[in-house]
N, C-alpha and C. Protein backbone atom coordinates (compact mmCIF):
# COMPACT_ATOMS: atom_id res chain seq x y z
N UNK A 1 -0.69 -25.79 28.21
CA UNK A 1 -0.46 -24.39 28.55
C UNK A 1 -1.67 -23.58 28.09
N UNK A 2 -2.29 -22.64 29.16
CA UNK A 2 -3.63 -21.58 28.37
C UNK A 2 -2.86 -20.85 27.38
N UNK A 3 -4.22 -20.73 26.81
CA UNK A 3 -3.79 -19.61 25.77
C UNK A 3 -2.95 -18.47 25.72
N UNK A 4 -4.03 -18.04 26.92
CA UNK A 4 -3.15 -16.60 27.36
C UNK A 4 -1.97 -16.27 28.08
N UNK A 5 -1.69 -17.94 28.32
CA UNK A 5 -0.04 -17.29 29.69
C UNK A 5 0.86 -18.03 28.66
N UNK A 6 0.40 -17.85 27.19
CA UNK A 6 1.77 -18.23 26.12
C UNK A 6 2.36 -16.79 25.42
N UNK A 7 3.59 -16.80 25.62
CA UNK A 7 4.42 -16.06 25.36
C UNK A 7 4.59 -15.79 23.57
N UNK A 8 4.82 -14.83 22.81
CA UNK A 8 4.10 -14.41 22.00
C UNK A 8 5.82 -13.28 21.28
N UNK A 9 5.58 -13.11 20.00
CA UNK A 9 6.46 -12.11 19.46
C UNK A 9 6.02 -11.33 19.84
N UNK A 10 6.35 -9.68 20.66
CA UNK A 10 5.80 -8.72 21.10
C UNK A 10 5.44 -7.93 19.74
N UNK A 11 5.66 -7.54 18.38
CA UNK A 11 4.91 -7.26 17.26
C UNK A 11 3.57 -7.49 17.00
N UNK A 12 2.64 -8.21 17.68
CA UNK A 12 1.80 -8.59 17.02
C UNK A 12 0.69 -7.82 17.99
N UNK A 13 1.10 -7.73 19.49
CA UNK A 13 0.40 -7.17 20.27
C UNK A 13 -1.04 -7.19 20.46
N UNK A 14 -1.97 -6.80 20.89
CA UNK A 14 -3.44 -7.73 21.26
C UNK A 14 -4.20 -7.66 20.65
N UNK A 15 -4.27 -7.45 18.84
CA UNK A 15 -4.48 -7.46 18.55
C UNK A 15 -5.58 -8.85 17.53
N UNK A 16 -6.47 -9.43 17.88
CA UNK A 16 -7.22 -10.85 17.71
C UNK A 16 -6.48 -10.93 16.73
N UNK A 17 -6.66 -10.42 15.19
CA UNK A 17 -6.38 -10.83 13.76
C UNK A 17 -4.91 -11.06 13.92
N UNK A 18 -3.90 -10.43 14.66
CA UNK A 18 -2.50 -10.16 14.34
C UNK A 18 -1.81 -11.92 15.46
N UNK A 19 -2.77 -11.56 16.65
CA UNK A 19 -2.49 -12.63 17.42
C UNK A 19 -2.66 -14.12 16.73
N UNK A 20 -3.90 -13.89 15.66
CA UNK A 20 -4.51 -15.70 15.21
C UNK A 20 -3.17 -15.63 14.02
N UNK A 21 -2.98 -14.65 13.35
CA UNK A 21 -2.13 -14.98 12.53
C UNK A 21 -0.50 -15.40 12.54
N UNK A 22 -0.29 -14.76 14.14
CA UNK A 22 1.49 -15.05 14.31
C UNK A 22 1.66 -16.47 14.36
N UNK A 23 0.00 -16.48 15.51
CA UNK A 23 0.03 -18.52 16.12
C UNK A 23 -0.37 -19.30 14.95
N UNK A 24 -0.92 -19.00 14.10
CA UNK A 24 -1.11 -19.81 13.41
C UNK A 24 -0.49 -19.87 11.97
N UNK A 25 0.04 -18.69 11.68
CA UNK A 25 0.29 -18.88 10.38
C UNK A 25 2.41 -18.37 10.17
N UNK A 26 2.72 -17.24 10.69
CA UNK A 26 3.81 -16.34 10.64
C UNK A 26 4.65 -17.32 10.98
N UNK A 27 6.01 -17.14 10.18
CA UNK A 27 7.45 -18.15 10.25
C UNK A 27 6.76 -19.79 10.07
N UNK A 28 5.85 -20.21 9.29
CA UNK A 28 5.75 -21.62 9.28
C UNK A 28 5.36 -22.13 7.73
N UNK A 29 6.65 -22.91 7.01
CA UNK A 29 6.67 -22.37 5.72
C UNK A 29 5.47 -23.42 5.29
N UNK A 30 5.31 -22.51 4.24
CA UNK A 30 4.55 -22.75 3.08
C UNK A 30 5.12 -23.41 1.61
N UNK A 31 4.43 -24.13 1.10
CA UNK A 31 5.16 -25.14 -0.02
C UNK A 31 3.58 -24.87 -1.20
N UNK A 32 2.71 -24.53 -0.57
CA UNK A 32 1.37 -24.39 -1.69
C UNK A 32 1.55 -23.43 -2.48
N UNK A 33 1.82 -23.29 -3.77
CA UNK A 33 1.29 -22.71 -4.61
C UNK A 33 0.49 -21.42 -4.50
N UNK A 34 -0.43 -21.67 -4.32
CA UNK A 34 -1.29 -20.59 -4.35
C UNK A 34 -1.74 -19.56 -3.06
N UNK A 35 -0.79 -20.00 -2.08
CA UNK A 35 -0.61 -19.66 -0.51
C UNK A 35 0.31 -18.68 -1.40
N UNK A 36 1.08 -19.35 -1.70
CA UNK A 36 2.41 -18.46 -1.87
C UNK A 36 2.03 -17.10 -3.01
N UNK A 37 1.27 -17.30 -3.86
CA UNK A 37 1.19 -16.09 -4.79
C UNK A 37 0.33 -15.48 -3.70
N UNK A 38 -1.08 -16.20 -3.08
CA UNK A 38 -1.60 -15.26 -1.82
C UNK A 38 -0.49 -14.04 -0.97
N UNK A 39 0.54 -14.42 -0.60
CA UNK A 39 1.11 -13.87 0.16
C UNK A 39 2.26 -13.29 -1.06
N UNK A 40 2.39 -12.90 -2.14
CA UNK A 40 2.85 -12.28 -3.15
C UNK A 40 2.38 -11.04 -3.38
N UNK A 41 0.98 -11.49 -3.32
CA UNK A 41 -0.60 -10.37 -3.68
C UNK A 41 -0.84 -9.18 -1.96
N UNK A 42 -0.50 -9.90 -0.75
CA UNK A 42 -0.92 -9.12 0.17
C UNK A 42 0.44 -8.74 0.59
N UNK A 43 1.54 -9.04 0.08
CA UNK A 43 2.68 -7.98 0.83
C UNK A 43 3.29 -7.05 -0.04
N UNK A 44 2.84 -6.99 -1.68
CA UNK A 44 2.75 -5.82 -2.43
C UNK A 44 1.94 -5.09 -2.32
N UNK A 45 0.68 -5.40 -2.10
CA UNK A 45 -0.47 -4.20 -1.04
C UNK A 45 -0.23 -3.89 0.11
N UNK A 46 0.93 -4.70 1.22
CA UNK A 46 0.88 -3.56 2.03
C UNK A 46 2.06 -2.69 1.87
N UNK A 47 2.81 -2.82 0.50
CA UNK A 47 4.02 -1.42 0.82
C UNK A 47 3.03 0.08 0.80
N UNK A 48 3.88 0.22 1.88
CA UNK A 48 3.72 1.66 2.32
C UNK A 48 2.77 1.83 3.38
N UNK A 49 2.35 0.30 4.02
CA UNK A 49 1.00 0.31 4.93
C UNK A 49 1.53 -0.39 5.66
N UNK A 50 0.72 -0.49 6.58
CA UNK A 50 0.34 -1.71 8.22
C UNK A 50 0.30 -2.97 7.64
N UNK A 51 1.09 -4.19 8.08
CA UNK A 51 0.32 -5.17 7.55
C UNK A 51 -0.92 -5.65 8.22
N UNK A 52 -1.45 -4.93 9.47
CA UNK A 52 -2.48 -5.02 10.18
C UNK A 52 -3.80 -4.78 8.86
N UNK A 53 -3.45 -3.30 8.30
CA UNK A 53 -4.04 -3.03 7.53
C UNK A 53 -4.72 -3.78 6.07
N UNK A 54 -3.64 -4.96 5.58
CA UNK A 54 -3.83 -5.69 4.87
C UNK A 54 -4.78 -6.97 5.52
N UNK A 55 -4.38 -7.17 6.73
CA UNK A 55 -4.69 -8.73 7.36
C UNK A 55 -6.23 -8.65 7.14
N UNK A 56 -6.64 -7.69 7.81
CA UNK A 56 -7.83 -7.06 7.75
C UNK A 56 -8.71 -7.51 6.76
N UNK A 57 -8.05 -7.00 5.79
CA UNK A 57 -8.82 -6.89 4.21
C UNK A 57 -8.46 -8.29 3.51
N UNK A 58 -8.04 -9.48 3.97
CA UNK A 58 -7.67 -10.21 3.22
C UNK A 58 -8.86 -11.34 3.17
N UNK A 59 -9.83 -11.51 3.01
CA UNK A 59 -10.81 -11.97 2.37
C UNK A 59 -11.44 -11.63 1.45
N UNK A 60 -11.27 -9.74 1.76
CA UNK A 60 -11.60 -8.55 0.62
C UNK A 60 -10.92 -8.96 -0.64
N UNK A 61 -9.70 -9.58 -0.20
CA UNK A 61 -8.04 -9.68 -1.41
C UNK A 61 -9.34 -10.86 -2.13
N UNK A 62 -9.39 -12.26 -1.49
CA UNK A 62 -9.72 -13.26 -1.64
C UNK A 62 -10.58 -13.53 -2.72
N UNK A 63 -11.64 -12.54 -2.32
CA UNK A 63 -12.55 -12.46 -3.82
C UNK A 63 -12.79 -11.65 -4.29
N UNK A 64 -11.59 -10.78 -4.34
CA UNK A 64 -11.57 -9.75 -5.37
C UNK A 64 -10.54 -10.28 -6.66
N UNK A 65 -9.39 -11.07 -5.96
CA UNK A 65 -8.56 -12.05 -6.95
C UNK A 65 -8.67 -13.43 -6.66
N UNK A 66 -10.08 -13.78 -7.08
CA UNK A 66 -10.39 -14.96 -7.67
C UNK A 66 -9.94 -15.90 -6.85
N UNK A 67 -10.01 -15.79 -5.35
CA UNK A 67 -9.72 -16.92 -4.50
C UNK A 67 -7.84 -17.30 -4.77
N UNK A 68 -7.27 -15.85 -5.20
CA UNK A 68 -5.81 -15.97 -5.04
C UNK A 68 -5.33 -16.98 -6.82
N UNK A 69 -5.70 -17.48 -7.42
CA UNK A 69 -5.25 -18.12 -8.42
C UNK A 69 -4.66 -17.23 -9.44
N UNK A 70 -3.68 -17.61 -9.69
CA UNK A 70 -2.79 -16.64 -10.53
C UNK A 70 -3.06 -17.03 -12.32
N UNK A 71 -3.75 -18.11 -12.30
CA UNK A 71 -4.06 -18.24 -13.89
C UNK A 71 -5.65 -17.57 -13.92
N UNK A 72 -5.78 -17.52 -13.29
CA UNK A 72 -7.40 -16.30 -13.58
C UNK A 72 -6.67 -15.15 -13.37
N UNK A 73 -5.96 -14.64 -12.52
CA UNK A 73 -5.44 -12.98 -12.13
C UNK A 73 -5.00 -12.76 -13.53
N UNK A 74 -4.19 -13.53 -13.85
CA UNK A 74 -3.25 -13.34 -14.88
C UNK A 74 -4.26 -12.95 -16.34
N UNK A 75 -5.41 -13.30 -16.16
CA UNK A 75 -6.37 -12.95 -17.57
C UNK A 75 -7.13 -11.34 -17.08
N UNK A 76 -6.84 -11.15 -16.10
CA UNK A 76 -7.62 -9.75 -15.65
C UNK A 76 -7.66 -8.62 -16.61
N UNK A 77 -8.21 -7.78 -17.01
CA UNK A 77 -7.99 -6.85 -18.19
C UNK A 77 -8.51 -5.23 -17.49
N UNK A 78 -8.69 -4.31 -18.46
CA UNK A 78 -9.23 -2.89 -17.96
C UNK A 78 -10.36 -3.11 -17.15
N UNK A 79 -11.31 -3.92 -17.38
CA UNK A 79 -12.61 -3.85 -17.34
C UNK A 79 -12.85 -4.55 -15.75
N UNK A 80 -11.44 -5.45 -15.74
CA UNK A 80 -11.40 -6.21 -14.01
C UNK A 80 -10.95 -4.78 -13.16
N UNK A 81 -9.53 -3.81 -13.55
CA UNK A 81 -9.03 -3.55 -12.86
C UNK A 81 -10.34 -2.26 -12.69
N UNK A 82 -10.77 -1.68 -13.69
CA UNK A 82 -11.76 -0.62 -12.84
C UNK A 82 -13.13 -1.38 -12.17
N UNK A 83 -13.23 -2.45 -12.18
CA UNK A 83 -14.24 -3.21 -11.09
C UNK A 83 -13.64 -3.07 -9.97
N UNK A 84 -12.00 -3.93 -9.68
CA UNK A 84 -11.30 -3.74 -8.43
C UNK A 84 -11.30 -2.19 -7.77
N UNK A 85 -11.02 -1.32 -9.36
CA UNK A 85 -11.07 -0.28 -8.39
C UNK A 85 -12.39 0.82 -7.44
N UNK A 86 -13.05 -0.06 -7.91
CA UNK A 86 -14.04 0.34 -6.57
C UNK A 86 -14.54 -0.42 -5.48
N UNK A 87 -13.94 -1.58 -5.35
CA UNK A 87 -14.11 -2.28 -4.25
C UNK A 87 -13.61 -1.81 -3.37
N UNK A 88 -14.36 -1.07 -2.12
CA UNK A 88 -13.42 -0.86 -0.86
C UNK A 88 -13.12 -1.39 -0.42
N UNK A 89 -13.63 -2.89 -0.14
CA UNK A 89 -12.46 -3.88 0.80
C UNK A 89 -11.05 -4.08 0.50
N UNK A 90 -10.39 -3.56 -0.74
CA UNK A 90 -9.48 -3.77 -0.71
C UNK A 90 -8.38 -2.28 -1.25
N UNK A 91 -7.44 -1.89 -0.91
CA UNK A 91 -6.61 -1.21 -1.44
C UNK A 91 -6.78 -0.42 -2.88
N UNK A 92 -7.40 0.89 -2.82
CA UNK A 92 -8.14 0.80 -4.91
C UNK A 92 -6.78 1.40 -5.26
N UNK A 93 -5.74 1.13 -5.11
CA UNK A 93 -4.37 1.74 -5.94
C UNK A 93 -4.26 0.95 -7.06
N UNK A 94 -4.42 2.06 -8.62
CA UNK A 94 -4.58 1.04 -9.52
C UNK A 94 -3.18 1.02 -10.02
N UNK A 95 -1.90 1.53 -9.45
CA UNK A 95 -0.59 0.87 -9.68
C UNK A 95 -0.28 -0.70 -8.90
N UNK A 96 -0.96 -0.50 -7.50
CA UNK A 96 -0.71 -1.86 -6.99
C UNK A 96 -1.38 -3.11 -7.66
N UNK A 97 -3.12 -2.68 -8.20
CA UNK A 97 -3.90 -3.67 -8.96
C UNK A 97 -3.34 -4.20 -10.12
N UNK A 98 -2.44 -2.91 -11.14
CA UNK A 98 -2.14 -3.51 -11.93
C UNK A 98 -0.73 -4.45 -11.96
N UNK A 99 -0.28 -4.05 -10.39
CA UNK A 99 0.58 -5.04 -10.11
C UNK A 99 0.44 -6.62 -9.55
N UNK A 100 -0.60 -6.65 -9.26
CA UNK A 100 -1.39 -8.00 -8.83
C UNK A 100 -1.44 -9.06 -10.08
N UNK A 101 -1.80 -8.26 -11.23
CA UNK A 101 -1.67 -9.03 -12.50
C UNK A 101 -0.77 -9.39 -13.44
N UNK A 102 -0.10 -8.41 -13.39
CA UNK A 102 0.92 -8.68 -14.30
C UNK A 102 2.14 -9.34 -13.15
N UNK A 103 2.63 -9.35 -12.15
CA UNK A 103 3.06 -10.46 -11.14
C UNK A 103 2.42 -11.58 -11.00
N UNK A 104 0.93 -12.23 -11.63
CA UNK A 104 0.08 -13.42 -11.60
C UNK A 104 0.93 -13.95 -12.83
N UNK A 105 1.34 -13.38 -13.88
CA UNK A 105 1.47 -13.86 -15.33
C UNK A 105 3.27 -14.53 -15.21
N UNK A 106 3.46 -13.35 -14.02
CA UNK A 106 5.19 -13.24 -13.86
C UNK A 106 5.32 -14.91 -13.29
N UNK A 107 4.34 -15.08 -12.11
CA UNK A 107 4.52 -15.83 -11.39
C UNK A 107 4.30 -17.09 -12.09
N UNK A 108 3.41 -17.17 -12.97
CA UNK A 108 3.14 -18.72 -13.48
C UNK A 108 4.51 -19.16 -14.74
N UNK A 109 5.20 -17.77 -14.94
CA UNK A 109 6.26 -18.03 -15.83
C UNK A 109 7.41 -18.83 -14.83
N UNK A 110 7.75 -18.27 -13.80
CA UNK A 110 8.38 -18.43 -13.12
C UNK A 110 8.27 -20.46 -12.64
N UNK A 111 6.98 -20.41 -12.15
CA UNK A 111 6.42 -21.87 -11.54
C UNK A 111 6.96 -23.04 -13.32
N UNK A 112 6.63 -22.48 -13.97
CA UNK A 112 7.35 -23.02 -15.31
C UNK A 112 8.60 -23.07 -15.50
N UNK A 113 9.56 -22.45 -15.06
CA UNK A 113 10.61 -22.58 -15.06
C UNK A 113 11.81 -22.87 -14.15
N UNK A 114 10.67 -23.04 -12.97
CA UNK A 114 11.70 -23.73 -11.75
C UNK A 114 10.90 -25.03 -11.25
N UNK A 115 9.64 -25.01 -11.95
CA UNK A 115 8.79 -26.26 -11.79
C UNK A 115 7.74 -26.17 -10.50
N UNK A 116 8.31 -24.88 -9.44
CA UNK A 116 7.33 -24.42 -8.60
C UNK A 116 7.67 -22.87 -8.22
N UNK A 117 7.16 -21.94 -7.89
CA UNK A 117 7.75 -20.67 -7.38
C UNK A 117 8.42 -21.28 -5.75
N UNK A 118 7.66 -22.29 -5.33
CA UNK A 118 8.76 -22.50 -3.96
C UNK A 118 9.73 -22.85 -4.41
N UNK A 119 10.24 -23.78 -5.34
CA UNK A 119 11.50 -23.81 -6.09
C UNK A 119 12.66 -23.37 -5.77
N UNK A 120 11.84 -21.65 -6.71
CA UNK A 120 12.41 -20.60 -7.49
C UNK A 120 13.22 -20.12 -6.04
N UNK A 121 12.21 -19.84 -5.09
CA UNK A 121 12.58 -19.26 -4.26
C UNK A 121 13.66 -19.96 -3.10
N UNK A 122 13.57 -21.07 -2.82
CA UNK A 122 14.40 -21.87 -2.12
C UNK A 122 15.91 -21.93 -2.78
N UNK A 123 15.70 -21.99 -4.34
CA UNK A 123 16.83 -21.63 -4.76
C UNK A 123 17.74 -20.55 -4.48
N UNK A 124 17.70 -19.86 -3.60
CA UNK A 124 18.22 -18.47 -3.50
C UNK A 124 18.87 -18.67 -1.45
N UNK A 125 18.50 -19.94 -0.97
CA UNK A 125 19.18 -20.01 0.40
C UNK A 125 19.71 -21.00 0.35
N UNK A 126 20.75 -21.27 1.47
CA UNK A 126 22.06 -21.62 1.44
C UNK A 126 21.52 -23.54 1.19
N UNK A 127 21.78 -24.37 0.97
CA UNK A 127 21.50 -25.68 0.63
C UNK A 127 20.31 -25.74 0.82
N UNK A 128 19.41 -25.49 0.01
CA UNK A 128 18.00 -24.80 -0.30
C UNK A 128 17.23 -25.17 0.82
N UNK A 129 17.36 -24.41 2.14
CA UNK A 129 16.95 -24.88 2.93
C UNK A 129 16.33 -23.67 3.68
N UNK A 130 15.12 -23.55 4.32
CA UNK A 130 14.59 -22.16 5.45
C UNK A 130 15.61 -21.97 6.27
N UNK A 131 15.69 -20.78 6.45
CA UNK A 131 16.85 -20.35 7.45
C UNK A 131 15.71 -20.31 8.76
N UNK A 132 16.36 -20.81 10.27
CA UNK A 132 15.58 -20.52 11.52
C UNK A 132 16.54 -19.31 12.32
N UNK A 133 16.28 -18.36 12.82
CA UNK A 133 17.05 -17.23 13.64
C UNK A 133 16.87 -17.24 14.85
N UNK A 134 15.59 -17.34 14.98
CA UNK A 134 15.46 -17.09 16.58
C UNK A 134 15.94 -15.67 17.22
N UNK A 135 16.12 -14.82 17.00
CA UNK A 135 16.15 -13.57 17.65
C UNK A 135 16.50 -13.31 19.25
N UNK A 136 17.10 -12.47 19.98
CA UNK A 136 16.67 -12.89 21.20
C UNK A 136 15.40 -11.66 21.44
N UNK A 137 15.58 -10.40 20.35
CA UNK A 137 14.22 -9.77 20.65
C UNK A 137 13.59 -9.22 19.04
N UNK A 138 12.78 -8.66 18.71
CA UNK A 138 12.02 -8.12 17.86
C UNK A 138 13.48 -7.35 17.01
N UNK A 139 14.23 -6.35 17.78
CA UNK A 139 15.17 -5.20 18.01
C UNK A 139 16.01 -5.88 16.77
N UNK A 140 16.38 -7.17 17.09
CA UNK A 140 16.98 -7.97 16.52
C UNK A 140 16.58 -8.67 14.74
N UNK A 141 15.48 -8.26 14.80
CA UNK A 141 15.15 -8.74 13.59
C UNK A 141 15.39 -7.57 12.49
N UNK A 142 16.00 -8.26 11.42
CA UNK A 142 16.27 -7.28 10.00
C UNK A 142 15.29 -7.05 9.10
N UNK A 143 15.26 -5.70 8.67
CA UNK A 143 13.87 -5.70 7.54
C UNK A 143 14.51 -6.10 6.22
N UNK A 144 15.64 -6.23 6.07
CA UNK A 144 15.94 -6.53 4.69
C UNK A 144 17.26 -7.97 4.84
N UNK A 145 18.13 -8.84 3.89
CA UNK A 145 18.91 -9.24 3.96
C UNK A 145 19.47 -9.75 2.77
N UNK A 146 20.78 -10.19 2.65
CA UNK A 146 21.20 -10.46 1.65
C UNK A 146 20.36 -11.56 0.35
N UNK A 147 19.87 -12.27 1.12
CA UNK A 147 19.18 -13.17 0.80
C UNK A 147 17.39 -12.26 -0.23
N UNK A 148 16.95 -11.33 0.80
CA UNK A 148 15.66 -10.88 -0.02
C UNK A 148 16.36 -9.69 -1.32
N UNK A 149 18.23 -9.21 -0.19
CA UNK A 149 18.18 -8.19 -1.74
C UNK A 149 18.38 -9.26 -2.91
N UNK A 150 18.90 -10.33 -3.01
CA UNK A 150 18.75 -11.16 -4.19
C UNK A 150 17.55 -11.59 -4.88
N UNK A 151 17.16 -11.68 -4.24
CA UNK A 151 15.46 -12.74 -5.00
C UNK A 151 14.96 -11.28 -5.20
N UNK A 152 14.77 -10.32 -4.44
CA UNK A 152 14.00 -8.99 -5.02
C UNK A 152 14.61 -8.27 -6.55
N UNK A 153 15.89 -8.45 -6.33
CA UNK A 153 16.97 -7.75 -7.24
C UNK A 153 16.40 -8.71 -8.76
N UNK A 154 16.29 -10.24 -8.53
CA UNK A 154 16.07 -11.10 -9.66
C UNK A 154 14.60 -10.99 -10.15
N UNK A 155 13.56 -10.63 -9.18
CA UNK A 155 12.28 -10.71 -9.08
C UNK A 155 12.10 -8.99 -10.35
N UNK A 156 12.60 -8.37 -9.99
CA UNK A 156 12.75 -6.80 -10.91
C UNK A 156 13.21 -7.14 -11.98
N UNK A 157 14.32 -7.94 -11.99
CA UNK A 157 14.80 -8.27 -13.52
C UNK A 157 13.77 -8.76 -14.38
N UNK A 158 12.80 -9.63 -13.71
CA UNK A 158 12.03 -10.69 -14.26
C UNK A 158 10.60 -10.25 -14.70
N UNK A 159 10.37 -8.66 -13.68
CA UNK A 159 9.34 -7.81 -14.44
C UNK A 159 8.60 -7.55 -13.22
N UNK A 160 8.74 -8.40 -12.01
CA UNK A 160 7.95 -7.88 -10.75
C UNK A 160 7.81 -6.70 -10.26
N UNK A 161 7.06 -6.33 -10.02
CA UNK A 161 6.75 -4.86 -9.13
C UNK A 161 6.33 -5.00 -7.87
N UNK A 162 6.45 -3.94 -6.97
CA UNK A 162 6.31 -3.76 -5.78
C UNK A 162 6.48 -5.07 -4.56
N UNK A 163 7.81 -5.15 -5.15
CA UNK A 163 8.61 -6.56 -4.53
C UNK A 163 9.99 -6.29 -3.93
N UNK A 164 9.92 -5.29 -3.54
CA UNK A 164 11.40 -4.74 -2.94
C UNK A 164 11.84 -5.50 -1.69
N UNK A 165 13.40 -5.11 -1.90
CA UNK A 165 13.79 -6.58 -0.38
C UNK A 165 13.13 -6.34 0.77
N UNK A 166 12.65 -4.88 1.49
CA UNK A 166 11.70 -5.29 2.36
C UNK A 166 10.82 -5.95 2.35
N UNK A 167 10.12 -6.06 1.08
CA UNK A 167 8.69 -6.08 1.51
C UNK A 167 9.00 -8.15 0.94
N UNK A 168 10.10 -8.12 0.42
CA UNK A 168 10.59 -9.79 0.12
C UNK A 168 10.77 -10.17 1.57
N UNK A 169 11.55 -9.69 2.34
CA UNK A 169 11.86 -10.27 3.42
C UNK A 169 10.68 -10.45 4.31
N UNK A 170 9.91 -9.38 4.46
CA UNK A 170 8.11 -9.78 4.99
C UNK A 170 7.97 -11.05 4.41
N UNK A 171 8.11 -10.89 3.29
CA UNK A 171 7.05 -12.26 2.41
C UNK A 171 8.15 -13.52 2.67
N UNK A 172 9.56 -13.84 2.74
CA UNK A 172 10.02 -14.55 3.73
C UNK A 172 9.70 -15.13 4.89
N UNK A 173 9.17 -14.09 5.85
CA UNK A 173 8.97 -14.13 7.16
C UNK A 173 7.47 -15.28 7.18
N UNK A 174 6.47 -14.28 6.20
CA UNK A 174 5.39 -14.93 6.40
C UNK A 174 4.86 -16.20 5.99
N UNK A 175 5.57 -16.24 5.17
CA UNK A 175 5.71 -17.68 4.41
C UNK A 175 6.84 -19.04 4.89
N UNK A 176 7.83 -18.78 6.20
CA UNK A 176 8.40 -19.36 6.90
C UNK A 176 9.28 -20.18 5.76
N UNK A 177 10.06 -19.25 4.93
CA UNK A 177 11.75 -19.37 4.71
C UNK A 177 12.25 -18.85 5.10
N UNK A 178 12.08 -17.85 6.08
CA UNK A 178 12.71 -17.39 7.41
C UNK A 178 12.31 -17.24 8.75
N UNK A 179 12.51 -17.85 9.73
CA UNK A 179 11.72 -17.93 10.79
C UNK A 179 12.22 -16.97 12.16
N UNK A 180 11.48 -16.10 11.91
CA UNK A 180 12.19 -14.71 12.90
C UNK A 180 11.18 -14.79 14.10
N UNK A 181 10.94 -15.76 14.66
CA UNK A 181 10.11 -16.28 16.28
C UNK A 181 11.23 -15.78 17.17
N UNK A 182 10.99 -14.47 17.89
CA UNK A 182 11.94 -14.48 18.49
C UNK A 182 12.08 -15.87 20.20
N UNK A 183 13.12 -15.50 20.68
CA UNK A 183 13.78 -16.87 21.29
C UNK A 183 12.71 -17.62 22.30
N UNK A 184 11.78 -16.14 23.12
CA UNK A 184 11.06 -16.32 24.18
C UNK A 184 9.81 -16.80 23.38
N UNK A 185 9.34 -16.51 22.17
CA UNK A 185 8.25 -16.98 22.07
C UNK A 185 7.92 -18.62 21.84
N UNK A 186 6.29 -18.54 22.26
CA UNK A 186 6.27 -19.90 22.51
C UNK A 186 5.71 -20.82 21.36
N UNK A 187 5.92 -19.91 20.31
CA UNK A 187 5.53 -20.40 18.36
C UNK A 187 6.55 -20.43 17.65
N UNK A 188 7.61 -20.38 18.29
CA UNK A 188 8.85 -20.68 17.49
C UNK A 188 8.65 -21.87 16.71
């Protein structure tokens, strides 16, 4: 099948970056480690934004936090976060920066105590398994669910910031423990 006569989540729209990322990356889970704090780090930078806006900048993310590793983030101090905060490639909100770090420290506690953060997180769906939906349109898809208000609700207890069930259920989506391809597309 060409490229172009494949049918597509209408969200992502013609956009190159949004298009390489639905086909290649969106609803197809992730089990790495450090994928996963990656996508920890860019869907607490985009609350309150585009995630177009993040996609963008995410090489900016890349080496600005240490190629995503959460045991270097996790040592970051004053002297990192006012470096970050003049990097324009990335987001200079120094509530979100200082949330990048202290969620690096959260996260390796966590990987310690469930033995992986995919674990942690699988622990929280029904016979720890990705849920698939299939949608029949976009219309259809939920920004929040029982499932992200839990892990968000536990994630706050545990000291996380800017991890609310929306922006959990994004990080669901993108990380494919939930697979919201709606029915017509051809990346289900």
């Amino acid at each position: 099948m060409k490229q172009d006569s494949l049918k597509r989540c209408s969200w992502c729209g013609s956009d190159e970056d949004y298009i390489r990322y639905h086909d290649k990356e969106w609803g197809k889970l992730i089990t790495d480690e450090k994928i996963l704090f990656e996508f920890l780090v860019l869907e607490g930078a985009q609350a309150g934004l585009s995630w177009l806006t993040i996609l963008k900048r995410r090489e900016h993310y890349r080496k600005a936090f240490a190629g995503f590793n959460p045991q270097i983030v996790s040592n970051f101090n004053e002297q990192d976060i006012n470096r970050l905060m003049q990097n324009s490639g990335i987001i200079r909100n120094r509530l979100k920066i200082k949330s990048v770090i202290k969620n690096a420290s959260l996260f390796l506690f966590v990987e310690k105590e469930f033995g992986s953060f995919y674990a942690y997180i699988l622990s929280f769906f029904p016979d720890q398994k990705p849920i698939v939906n299939h949608p029949n349109s976009i219309y259809d898809i939920p920004v929040t669910s029982v499932i992200s208000d839990n892990i968000s609700q536990d994630m706050k207890k545990r000291g996380f910031t800017f991890f609310g069930s929306t922006i959990c259920y994004s990080f669901l989506q993108a990380t494919g423990f939930i697979n919201d391809h709606v029915e017509q597309c051809d990346f289900k």
